[in-house]
C-alpha atoms as a PDB file:
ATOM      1  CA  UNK A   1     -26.687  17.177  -2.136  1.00  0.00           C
ATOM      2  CA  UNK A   2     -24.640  17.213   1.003  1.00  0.00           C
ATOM      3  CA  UNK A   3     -25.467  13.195   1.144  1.00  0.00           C
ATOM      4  CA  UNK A   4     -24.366  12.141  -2.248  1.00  0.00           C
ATOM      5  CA  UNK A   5     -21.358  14.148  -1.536  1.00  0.00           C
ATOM      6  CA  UNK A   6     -20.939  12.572   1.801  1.00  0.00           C
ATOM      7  CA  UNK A   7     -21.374   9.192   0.430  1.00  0.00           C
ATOM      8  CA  UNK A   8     -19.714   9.418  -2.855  1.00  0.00           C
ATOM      9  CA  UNK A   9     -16.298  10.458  -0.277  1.00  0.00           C
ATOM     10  CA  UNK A  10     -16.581   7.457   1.236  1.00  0.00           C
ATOM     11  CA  UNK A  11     -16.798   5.313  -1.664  1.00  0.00           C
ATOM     12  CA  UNK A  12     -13.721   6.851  -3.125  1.00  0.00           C
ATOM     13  CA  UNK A  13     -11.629   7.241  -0.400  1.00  0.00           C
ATOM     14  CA  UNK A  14     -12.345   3.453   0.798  1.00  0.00           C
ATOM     15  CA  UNK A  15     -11.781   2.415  -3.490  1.00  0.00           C
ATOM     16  CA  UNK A  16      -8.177   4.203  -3.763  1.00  0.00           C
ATOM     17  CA  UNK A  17      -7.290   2.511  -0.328  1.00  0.00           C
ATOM     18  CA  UNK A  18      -8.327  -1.253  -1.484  1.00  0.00           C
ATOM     19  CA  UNK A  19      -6.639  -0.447  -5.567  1.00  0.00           C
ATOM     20  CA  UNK A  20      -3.637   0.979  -3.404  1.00  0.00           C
ATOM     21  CA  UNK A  21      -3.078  -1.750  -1.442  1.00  0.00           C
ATOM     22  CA  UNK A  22      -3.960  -4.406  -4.569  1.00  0.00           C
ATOM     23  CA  UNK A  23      -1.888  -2.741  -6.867  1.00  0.00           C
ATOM     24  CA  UNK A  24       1.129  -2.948  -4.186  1.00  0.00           C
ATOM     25  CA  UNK A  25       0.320  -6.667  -3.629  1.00  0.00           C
ATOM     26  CA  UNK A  26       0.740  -7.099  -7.769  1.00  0.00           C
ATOM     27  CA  UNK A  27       3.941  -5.181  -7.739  1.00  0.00           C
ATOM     28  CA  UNK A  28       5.430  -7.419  -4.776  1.00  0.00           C
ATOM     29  CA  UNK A  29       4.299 -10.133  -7.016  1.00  0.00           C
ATOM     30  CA  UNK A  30       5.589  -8.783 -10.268  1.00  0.00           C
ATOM     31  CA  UNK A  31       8.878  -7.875  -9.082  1.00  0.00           C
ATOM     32  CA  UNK A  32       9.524 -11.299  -7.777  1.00  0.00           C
ATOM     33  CA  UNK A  33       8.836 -12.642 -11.226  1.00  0.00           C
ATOM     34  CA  UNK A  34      10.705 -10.258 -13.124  1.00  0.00           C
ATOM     35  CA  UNK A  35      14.019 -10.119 -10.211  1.00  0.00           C
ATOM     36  CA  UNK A  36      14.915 -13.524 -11.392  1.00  0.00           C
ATOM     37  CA  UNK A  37      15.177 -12.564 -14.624  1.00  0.00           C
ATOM     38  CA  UNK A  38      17.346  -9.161 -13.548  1.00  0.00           C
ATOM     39  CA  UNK A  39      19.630 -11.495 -11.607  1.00  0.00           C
ATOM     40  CA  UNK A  40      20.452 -14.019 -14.154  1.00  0.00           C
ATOM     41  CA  UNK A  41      21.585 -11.421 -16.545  1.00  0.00           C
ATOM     42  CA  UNK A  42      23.095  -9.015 -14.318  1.00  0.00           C
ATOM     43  CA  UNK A  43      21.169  -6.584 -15.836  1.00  0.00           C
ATOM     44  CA  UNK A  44      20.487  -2.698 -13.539  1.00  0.00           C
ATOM     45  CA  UNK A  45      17.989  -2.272 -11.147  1.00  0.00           C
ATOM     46  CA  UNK A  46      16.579   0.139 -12.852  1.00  0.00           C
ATOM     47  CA  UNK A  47      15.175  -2.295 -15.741  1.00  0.00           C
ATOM     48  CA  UNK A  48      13.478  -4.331 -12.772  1.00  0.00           C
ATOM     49  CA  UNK A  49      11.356  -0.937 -11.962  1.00  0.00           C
ATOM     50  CA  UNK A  50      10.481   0.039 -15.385  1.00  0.00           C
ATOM     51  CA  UNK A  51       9.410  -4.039 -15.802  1.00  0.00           C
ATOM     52  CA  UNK A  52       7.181  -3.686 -13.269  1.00  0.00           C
ATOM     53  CA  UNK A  53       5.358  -0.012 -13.969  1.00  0.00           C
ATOM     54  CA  UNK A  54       4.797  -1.552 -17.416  1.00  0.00           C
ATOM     55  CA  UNK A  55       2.690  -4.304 -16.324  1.00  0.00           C
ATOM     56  CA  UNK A  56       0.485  -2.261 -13.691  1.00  0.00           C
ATOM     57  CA  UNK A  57      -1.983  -1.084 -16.356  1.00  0.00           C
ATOM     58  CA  UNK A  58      -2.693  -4.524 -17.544  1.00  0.00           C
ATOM     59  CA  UNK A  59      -3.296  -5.556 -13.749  1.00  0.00           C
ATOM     60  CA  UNK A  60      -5.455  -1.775 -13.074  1.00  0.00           C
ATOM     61  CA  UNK A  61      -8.010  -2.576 -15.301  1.00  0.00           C
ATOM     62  CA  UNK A  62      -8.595  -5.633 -12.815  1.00  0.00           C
ATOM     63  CA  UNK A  63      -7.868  -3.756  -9.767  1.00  0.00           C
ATOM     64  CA  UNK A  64     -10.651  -0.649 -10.042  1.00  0.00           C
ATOM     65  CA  UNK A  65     -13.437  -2.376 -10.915  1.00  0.00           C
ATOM     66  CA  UNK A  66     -13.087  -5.013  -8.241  1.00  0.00           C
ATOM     67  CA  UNK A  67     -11.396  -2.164  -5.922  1.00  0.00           C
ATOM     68  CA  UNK A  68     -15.174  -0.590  -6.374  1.00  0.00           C
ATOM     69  CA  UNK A  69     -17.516  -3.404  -5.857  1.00  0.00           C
ATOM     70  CA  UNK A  70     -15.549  -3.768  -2.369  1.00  0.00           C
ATOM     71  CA  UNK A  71     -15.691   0.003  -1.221  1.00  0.00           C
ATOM     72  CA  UNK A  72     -19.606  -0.530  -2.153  1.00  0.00           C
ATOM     73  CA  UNK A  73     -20.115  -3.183   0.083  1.00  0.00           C
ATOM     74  CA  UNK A  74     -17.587  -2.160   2.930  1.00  0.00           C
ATOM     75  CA  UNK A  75     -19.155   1.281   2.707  1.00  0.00           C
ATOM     76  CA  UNK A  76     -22.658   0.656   2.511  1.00  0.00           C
ATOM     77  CA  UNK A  77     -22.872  -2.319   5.006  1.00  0.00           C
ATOM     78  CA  UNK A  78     -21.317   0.334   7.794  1.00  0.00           C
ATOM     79  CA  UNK A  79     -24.073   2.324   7.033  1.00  0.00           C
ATOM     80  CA  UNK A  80     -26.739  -0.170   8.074  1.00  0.00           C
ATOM     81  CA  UNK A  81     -24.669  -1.727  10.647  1.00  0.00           C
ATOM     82  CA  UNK A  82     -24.101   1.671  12.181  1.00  0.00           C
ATOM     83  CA  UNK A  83     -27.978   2.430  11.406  1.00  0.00           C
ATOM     84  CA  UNK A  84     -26.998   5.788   8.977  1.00  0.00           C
ATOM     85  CA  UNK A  85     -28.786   3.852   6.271  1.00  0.00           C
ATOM     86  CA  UNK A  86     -32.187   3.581   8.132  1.00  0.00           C
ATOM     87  CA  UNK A  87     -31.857   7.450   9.222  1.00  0.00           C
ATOM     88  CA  UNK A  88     -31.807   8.617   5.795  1.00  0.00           C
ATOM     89  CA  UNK A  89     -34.179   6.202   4.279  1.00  0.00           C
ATOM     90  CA  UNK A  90     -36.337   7.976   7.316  1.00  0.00           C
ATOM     91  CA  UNK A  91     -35.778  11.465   6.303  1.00  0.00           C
ATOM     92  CA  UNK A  92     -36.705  10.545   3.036  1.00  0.00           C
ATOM     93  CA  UNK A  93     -34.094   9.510   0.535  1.00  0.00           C
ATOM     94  CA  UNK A  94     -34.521   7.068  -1.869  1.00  0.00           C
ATOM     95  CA  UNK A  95     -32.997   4.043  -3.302  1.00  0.00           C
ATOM     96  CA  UNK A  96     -31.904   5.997  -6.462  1.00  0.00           C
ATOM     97  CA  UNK A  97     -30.320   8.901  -4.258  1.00  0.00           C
ATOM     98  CA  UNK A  98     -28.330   6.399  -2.105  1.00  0.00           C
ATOM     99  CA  UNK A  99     -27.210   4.452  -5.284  1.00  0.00           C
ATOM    100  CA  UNK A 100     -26.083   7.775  -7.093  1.00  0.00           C
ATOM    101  CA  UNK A 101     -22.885   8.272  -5.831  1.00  0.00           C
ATOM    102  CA  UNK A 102     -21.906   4.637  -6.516  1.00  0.00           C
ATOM    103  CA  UNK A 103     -22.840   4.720  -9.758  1.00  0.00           C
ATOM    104  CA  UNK A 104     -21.258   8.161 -10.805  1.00  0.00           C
ATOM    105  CA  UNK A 105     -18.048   6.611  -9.260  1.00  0.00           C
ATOM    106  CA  UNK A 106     -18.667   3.461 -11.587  1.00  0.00           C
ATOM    107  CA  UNK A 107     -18.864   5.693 -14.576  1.00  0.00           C
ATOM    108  CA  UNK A 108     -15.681   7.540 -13.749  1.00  0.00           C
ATOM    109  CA  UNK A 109     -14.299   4.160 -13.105  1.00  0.00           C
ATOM    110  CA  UNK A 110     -15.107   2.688 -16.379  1.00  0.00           C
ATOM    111  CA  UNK A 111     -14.061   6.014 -18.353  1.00  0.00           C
ATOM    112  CA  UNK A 112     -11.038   5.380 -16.806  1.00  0.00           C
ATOM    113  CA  UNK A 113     -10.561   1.676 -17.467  1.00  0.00           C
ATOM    114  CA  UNK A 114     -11.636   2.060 -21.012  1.00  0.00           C
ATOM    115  CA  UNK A 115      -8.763   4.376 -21.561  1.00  0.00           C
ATOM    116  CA  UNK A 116      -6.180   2.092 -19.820  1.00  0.00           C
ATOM    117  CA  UNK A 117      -7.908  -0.889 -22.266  1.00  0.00           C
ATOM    118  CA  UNK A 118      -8.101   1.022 -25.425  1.00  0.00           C
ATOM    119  CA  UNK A 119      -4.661   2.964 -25.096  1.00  0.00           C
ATOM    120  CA  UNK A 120      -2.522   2.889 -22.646  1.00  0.00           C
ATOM    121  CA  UNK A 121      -2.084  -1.240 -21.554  1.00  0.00           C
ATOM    122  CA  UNK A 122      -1.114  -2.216 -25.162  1.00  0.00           C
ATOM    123  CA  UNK A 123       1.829   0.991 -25.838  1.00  0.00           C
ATOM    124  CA  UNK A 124       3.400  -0.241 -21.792  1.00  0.00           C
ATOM    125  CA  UNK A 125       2.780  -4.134 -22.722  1.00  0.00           C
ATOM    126  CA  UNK A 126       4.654  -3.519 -26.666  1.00  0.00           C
ATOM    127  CA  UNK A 127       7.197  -1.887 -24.351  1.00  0.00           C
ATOM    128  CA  UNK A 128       7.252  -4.815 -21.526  1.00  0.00           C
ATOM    129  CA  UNK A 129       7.803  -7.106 -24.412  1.00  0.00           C
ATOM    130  CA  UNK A 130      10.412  -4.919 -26.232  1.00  0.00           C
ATOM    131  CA  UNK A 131      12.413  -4.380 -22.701  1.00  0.00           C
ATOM    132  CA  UNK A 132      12.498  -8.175 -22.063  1.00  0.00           C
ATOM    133  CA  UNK A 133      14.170  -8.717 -25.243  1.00  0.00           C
ATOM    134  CA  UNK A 134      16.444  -6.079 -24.862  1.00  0.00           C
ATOM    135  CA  UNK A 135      17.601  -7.784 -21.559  1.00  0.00           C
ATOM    136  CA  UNK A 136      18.164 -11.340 -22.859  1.00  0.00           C
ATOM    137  CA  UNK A 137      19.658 -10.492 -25.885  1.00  0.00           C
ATOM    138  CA  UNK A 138      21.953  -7.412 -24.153  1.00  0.00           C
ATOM    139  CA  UNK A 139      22.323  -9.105 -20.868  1.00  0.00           C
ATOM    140  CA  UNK A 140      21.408 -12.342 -19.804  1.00  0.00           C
ATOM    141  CA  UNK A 141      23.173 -14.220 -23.167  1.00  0.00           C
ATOM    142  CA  UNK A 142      26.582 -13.447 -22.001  1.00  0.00           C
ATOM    143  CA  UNK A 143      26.113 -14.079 -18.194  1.00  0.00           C
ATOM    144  CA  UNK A 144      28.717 -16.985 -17.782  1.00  0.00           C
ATOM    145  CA  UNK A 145      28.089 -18.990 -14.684  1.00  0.00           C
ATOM    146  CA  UNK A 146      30.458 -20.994 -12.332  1.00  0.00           C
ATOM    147  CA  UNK A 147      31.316 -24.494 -13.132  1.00  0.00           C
ATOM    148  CA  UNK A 148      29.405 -25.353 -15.852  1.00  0.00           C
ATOM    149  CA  UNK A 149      29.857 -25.007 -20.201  1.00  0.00           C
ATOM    150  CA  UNK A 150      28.146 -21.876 -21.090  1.00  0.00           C
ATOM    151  CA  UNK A 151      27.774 -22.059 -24.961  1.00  0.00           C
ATOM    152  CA  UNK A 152      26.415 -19.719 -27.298  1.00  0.00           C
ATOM    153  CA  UNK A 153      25.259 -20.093 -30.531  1.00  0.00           C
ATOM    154  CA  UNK A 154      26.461 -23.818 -30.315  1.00  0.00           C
ATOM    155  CA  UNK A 155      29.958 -22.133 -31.885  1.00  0.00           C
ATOM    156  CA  UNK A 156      31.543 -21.106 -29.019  1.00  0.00           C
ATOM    157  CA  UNK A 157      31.871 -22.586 -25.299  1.00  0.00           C
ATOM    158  CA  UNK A 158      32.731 -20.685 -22.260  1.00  0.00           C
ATOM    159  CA  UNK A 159      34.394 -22.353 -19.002  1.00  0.00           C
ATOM    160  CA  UNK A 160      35.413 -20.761 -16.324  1.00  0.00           C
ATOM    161  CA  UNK A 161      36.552 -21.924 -12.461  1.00  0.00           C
ATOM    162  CA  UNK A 162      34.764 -18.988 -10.278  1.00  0.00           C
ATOM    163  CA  UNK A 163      34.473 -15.466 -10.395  1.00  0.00           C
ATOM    164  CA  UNK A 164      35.808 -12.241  -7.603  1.00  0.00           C
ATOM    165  CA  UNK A 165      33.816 -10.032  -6.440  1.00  0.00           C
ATOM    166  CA  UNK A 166      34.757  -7.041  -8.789  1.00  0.00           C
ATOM    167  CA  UNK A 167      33.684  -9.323 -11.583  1.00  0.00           C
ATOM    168  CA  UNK A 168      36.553 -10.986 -12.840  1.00  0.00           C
ATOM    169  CA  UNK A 169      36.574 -14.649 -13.988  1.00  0.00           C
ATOM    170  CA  UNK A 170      39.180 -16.899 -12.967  1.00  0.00           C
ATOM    171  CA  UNK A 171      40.491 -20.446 -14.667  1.00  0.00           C
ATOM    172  CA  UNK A 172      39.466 -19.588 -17.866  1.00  0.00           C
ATOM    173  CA  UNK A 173      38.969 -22.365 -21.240  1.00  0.00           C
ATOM    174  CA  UNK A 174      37.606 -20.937 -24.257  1.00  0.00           C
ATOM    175  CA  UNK A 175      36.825 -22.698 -27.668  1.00  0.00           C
ATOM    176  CA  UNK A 176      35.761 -21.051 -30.644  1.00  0.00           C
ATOM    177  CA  UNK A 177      34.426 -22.265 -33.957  1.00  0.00           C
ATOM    178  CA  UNK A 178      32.701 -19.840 -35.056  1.00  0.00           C
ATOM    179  CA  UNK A 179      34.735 -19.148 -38.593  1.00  0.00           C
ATOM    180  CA  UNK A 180      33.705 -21.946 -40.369  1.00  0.00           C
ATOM    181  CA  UNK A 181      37.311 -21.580 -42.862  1.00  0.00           C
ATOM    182  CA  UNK A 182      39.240 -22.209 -40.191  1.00  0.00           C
ATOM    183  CA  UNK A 183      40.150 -24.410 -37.879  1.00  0.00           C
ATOM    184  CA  UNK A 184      38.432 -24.067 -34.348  1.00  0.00           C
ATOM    185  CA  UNK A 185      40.576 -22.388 -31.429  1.00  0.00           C
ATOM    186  CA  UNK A 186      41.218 -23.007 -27.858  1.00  0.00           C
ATOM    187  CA  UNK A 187      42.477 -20.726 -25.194  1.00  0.00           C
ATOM    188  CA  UNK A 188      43.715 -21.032 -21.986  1.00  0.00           C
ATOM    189  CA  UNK A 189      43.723 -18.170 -19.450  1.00  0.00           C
ATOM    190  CA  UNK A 190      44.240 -17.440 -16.109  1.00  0.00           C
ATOM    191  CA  UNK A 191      41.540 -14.598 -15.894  1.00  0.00           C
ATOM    192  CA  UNK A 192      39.266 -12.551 -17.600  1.00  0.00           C
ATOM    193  CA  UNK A 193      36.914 -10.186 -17.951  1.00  0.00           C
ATOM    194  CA  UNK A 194      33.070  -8.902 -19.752  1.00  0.00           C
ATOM    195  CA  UNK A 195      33.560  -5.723 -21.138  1.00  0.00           C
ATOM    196  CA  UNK A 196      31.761  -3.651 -23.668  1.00  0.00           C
ATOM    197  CA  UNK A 197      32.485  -2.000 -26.777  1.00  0.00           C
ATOM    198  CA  UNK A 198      29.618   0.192 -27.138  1.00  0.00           C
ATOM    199  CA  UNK A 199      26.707  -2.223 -27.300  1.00  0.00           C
ATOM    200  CA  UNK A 200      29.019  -5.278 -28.318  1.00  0.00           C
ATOM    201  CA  UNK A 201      29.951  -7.462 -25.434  1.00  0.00           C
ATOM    202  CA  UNK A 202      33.849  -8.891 -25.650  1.00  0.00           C
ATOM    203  CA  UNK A 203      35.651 -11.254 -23.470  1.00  0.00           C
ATOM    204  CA  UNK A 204      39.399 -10.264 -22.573  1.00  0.00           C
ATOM    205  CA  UNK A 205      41.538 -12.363 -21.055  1.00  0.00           C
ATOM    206  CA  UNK A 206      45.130 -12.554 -19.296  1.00  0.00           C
ATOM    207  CA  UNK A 207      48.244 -14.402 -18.864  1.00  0.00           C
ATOM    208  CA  UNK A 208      47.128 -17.601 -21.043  1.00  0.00           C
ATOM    209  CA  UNK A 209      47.665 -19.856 -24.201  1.00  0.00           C
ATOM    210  CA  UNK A 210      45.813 -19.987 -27.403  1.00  0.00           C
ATOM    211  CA  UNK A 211      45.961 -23.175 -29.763  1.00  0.00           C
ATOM    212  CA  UNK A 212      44.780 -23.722 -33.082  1.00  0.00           C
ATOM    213  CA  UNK A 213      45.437 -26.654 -35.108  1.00  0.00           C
ATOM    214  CA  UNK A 214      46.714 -26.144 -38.790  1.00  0.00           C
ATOM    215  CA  UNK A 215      44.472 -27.366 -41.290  1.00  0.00           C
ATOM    216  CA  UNK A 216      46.950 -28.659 -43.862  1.00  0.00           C
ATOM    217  CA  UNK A 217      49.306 -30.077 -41.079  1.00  0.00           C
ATOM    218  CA  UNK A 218      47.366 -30.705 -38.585  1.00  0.00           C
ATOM    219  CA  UNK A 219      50.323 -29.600 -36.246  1.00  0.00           C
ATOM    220  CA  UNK A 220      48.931 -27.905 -33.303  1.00  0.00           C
ATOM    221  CA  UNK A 221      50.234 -23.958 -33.137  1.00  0.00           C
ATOM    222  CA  UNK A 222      50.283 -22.555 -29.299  1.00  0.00           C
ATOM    223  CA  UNK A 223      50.455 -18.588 -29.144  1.00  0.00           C
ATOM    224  CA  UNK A 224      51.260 -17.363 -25.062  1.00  0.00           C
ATOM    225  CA  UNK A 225      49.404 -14.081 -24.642  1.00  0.00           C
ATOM    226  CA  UNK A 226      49.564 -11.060 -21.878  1.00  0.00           C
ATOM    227  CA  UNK A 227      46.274  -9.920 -22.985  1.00  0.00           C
ATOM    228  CA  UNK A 228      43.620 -11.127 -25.936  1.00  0.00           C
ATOM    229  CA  UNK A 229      40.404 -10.291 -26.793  1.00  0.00           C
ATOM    230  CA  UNK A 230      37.441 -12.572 -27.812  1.00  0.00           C
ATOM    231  CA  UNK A 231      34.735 -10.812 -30.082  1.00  0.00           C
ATOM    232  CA  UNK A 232      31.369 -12.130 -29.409  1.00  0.00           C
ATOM    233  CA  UNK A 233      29.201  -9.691 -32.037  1.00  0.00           C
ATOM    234  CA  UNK A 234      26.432 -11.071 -33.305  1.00  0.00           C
ATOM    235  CA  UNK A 235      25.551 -14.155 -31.119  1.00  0.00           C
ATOM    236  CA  UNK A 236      22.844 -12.593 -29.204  1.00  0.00           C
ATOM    237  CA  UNK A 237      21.408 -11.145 -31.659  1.00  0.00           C
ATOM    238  CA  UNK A 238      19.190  -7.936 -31.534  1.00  0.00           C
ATOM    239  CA  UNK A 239      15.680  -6.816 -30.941  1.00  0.00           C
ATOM    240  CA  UNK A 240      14.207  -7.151 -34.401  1.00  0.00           C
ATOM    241  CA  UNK A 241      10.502  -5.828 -35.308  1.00  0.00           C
ATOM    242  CA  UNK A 242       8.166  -8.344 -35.302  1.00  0.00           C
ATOM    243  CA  UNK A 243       4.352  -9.263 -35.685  1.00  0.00           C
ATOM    244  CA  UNK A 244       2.711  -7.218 -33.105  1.00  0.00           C
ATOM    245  CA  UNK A 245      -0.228  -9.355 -32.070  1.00  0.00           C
ATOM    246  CA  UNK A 246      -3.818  -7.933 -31.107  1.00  0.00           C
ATOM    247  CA  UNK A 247      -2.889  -7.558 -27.333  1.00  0.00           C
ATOM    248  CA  UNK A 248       0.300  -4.774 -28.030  1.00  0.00           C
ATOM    249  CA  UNK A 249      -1.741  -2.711 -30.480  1.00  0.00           C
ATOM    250  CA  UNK A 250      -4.241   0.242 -29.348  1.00  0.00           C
ATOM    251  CA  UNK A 251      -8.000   0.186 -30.497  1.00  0.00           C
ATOM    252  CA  UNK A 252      -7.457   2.154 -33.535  1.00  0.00           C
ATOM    253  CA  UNK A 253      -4.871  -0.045 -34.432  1.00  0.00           C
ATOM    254  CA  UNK A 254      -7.316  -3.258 -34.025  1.00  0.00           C
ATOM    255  CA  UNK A 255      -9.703  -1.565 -35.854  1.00  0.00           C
ATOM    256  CA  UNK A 256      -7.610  -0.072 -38.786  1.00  0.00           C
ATOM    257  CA  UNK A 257      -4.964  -2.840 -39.408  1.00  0.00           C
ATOM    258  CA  UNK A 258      -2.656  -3.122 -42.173  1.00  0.00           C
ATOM    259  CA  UNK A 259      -4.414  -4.878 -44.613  1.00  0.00           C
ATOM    260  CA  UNK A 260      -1.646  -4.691 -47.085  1.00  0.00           C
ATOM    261  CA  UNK A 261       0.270  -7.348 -44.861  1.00  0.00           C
ATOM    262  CA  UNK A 262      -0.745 -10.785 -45.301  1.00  0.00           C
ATOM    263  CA  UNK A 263      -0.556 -11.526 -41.346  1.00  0.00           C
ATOM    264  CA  UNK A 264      -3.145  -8.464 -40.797  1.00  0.00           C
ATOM    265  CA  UNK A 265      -5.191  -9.897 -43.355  1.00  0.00           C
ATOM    266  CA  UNK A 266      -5.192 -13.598 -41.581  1.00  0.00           C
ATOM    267  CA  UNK A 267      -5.764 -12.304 -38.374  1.00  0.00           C
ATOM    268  CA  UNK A 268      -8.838  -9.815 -39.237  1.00  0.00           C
ATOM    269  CA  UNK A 269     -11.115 -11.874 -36.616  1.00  0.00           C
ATOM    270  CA  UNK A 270      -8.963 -11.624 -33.746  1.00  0.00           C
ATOM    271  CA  UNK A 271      -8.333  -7.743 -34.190  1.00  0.00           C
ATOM    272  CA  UNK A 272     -12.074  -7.550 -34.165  1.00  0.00           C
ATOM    273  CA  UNK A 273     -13.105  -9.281 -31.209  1.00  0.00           C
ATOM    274  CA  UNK A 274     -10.086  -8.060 -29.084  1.00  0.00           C
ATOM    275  CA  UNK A 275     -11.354  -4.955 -30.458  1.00  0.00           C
ATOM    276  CA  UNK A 276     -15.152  -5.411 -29.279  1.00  0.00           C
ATOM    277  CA  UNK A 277     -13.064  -7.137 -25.697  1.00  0.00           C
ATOM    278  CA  UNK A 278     -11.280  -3.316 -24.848  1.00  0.00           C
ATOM    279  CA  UNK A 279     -14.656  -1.604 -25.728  1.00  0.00           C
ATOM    280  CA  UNK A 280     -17.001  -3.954 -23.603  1.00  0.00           C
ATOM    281  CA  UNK A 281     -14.738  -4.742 -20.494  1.00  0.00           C
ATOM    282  CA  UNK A 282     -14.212  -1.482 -18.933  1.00  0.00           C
ATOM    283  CA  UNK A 283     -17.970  -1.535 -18.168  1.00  0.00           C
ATOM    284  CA  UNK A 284     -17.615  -4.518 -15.911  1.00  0.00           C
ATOM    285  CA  UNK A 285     -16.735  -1.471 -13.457  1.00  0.00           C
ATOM    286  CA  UNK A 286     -20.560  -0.686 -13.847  1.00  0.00           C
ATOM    287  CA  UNK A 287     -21.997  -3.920 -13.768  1.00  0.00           C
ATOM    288  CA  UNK A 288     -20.172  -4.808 -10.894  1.00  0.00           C
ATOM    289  CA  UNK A 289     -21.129  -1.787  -8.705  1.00  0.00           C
ATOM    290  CA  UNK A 290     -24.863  -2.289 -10.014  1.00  0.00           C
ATOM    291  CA  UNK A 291     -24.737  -6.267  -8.971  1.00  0.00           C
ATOM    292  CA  UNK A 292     -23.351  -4.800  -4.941  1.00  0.00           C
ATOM    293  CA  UNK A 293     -25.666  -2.223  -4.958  1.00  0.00           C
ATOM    294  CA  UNK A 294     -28.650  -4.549  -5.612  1.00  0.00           C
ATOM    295  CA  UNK A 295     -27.378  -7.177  -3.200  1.00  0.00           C
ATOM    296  CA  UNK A 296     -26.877  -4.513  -0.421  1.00  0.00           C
ATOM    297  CA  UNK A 297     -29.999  -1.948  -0.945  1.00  0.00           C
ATOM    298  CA  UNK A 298     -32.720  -4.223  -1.964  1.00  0.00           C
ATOM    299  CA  UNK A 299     -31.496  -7.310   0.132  1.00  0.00           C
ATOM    300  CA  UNK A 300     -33.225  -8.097   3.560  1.00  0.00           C
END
C-alpha cells in the first residue's frame, strides 16, 4: 500500500535521525568519562575509541525504542497538523492501516534490540571491562606525576622534580624495598626515563647515586652510576580471569551456567531473572510505540 509505505518512510527516516543524534550525544558523554581515564595513564587514543564503541550497545537498546516513540509522535502529529491525517481517514483508511507501519517498525525495532540484549551488549561490556583493566594495570600504574610520592605496591616510592616534553623526568629520588632480604635502596638521579621491555615497564635513569645500607654494618655503601635500570615487574599486576557476573554473559550463558562452580551455583537466581530481563525488555520498543500510537490516533 503506497500509504503504509509512505508512512512507514517517515517513521524511519525521522527514528535513525533522533537514535543518530542520541547516540552522538552518549558518545560526547562517554568519551568525556573515559578521556580522563586515557589521560591519567597516558595510554593511545586509540583505547579511548574502542572504550567508547563498546559501551554504545548498552546505551542502543535505550536509544531505539525511545528514538521510535518520538518519530511516532513527531511524525504523526505533522500529519494532523498539516491535515494529511483527516484526508486519509476521508478516503477511507482505518485506524489499523495508519498504525501498521508503526508497529512493523516496532517489531523490527525490538528484533533488533533483543539481539543487542541477548548477544551482543554483554561480549562489548566483558570487553569494556577487560580493556579498562588492561589500561590501569599496563598504563595508568606507572604514570608518575610532578611533585608528589608516587608509590606502588607500598614497596617502592617514586619522586621526581618535573618532566620535558619528550617525556623525560628530571630530579629524580627513588627508594626501593621491595626484596625483603635485603636492605632497602635509594637512588639519586638527575634524569630518567619509562621504557618498556616488551610488556614490562622499567625505569632508567642517568648521571646519579645509589645507596644501600649494609645489613651487618650498617655502613651506608654509595655506588655513582652513568646509567641504571629499575625493574618494576610484577607491581601492576595483570588482567586475571575472574567471576563474570550476569551482566557480561550472553543469554545462553544465563541460562546454561556452570553449575559445577560453586559461584554459578549461588548465583542461579540472578542468571535467571537477568535472563527473563534481556528476553522481556527489547519489547518495550513495542509497548512504547503502541502507548504513542493510542495517545495520538484515538486522542481528541
Amino acid at each position: 500500500m503506497l500509504i503504509g509505505r509512505y508512512l512507514f518512510k517517515n517513521l524511519l527516516s525521522a527514528t535513525a535521525f533522533v537514535a543518530v543524534t542520541l547516540t552522538l550525544v552518549i558518545c560526547l558523554t562517554q568519551s568525556l568519562k573515559f578521556l580522563e581515564l586515557i589521560a591519567n595513564s597516558d595510554a593511545p587514543l586509540g583505547l579511548l575509541l574502542q572504550l567508547v564503541m563498546l559501551t554504545l550497545p548498552q546505551f542502543l537498546e535505550i536509544i531505539l525504542p525511545l528514538s521510535l516513540v518520538t518519530a511516532i509522535l513527531f511524525t504523526y502529529n505533522k500529519l494532523i497538523m498539516d491535515n494529511e491525517l483527516i484526508v486519509l481517514r476521508a478516503c477511507g483508511v482505518d485506524q489499523y492501516a495508519l498504525a501498521r507501519p508503526a508497529v512493523v517498525l516496532a517489531v523490527v525495532l525490538s528484533l533488533v534490540v533483543m539481539a543487542f540484549s541477548t548477544w551482543i551488549s554483554p561480549v562489548c561490556f566483558e570487553r569494556a571491562q577487560a580493556l579498562r583493566q588492561t589500561v590501569k594495570t599496563q598504563y595508568s600504574a606507572f604514570l608518575l606525576r610532578e611533585g608528589v610520592f608516587n608509590t606502588f605496591g607500598g614497596k617502592l616510592t617514586v619522586y621526581l622534580r618535573s618532566r620535558e616534553d619528550n617525556g623525560d623526568m628530571l630530579g629524580l629520588m627513588i627508594h626501593d624495598a621491595r626484596d625483603k632480604t635485603k636492605p632497602p635502596v635509594t637512588i639519586l638521579a638527575k634524569k630518567g626515563r619509562v621504557v618498556m621491555d616488551g610488556d614490562i615497564p622499567n625505569i632508567v635513569v642517568f648521571e646519579g647515586m645509589r645507596q644501600q645500607p649494609d645489613s651487618g654494618t650498617g655502613t651506608l655503601s654509595k655506588l655513582y652510576f652513568s646509567r641504571y635500570t629499575i625493574e618494576i615487574k610484577g607491581l601492576a599486576g595483570t588482567t586475571q580471569e575472574y567471576w563474570r557476573p550476569p551482566s557480561e554473559r550472553t543469554l545462553p550463558e544465563l541460562l546454561n551456567p556452570d553449575l559445577t562452580n560453586k559461584r554459578d551455583r549461588a548465583a542461579a537466581d540472578a542468571f535467571l531473572a537477568e535472563a527473563n530481563h534481556r528476553i522481556v525488555t527489547p519489547w518495550n520498543a513495542l509497548g512504547f510505540a503502541m502507548i504513542a500510537l493510542g495517545t495520538i490516533l484515538l486522542g481528541p
